[in-house]
Protein backbone atom coordinates (compact mmCIF):
# COMPACT_ATOMS: atom_id res chain seq x y z
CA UNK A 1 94.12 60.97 76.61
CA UNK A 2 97.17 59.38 78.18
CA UNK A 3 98.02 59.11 81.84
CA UNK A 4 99.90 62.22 83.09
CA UNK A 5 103.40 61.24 84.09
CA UNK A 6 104.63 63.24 86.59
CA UNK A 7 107.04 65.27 84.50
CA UNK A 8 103.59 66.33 82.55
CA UNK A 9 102.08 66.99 85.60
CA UNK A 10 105.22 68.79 86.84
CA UNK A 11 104.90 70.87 83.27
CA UNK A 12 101.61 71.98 83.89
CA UNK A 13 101.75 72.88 87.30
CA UNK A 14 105.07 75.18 86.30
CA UNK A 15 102.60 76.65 83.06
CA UNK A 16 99.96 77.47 85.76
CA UNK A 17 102.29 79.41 88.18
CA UNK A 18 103.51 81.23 85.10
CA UNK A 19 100.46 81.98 83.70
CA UNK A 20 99.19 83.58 87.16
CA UNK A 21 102.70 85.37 88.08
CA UNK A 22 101.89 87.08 84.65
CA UNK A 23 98.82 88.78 86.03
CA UNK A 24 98.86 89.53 89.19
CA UNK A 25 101.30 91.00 91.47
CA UNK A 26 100.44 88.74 94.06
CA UNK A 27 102.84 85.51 95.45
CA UNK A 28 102.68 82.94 94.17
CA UNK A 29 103.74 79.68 95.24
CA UNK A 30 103.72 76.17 94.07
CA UNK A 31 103.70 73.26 96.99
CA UNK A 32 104.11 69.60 96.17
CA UNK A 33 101.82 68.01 98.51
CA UNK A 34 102.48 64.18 97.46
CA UNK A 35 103.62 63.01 100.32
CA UNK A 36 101.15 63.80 102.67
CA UNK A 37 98.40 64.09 100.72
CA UNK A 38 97.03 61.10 98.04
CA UNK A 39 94.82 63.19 96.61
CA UNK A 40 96.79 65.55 94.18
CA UNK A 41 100.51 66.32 93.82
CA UNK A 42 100.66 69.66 93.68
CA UNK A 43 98.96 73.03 94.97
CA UNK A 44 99.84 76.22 92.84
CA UNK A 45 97.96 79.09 95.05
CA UNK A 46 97.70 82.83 93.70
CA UNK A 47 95.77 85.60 94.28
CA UNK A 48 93.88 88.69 93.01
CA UNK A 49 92.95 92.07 94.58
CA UNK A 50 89.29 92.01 93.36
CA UNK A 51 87.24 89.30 91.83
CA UNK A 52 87.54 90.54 88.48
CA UNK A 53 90.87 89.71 88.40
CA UNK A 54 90.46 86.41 90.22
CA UNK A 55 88.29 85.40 87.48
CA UNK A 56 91.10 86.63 85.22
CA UNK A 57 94.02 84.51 86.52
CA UNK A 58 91.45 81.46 86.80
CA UNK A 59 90.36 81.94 82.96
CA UNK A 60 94.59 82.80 82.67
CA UNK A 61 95.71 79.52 84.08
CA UNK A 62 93.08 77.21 82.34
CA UNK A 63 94.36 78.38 79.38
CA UNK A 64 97.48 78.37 79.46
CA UNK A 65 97.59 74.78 80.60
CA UNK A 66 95.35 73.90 77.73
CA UNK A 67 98.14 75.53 75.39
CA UNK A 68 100.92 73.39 77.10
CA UNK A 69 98.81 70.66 76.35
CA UNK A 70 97.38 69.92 79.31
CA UNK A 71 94.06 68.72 80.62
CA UNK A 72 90.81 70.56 81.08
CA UNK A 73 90.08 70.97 85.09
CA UNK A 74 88.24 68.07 86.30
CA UNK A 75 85.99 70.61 88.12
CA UNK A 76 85.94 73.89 88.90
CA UNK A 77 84.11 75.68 92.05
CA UNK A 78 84.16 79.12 93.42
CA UNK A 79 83.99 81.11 89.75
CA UNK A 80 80.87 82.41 90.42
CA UNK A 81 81.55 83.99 93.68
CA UNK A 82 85.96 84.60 93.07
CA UNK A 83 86.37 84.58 96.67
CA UNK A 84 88.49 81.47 96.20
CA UNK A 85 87.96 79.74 92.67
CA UNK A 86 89.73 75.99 92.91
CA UNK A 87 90.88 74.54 89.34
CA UNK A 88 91.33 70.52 89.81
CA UNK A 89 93.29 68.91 87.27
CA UNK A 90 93.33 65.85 89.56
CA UNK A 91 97.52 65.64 89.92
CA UNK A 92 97.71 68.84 90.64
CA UNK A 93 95.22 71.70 92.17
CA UNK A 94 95.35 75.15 91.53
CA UNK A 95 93.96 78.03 94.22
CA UNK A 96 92.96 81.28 93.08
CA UNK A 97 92.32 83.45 96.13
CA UNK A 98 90.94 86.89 96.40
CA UNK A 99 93.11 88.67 98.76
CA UNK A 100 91.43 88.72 101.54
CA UNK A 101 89.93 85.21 101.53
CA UNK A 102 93.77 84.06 100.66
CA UNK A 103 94.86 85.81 104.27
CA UNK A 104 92.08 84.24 105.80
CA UNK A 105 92.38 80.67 104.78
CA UNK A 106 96.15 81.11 105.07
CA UNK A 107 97.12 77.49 102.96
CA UNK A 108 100.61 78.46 102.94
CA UNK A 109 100.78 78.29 106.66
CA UNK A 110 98.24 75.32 106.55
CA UNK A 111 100.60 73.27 104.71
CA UNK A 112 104.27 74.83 105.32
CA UNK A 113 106.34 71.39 106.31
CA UNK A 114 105.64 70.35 102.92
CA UNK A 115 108.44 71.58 100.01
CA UNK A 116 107.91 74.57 98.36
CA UNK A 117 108.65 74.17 94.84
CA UNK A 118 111.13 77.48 92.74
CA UNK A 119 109.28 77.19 90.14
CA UNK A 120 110.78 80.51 88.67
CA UNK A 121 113.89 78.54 88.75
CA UNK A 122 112.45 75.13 87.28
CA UNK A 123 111.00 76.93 84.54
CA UNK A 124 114.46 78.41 83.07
């Protein structure tokens, strides 16, 4: 497979937030992280009120990706517990929270000088 450009990447990450927004009533919000942190690009973070539904957007997002024609995750870890289920697609990360863990860990406070990406708006 060819090297994601970041327009791909930028594709992806917008299919992800979709995907999620779709099925849960939950934020969510996309961050690009780039600049301050070389590991990824991007951090799309979501949540569920149970960890059925966690599961759900996790399974949600992976596919949805896939159908944009995206990568598989490099890894995934959390899906067995869905407290907080992290899908790495390497240029961009997404964060599927259960509620409460999401509150806890608080990432959009964690990381709020960084831009927050409309991705609503990008996707029209």
């Amino acid at each position: 497979m060819a090297e994601p450009t970041a327009e791909s990447s930028l594709r992806w990450v917008l299919a992800a937030a979709q995907a999620a927004a779709a099925k849960t009533d939950a934020p969510t919000v996309v961050l690009e992280v780039g600049e301050v942190l070389a590991i990824t690009g991007w951090f799309v973070i979501t949540g569920g009120s149970n960890t059925r539904q966690v599961r759900t957007l996790a399974e949600e997002v992976e596919e949805k990706i896939a159908e944009a024609g995206g990568p598989k995750p490099l890894r995934i870890e959390g899906l067995d517990v869905a407290q907080w289920v992290l899908l790495d697609y390497g240029e961009f990360i997404v964060h599927v929270f259960l509620d409460e863990a999401r509150e806890f860990y608080d990432l959009e406070r964690l990381w709020r000088d960084v831009p927050v990406v409309d991705w609503r708006a990008e996707s029209a």
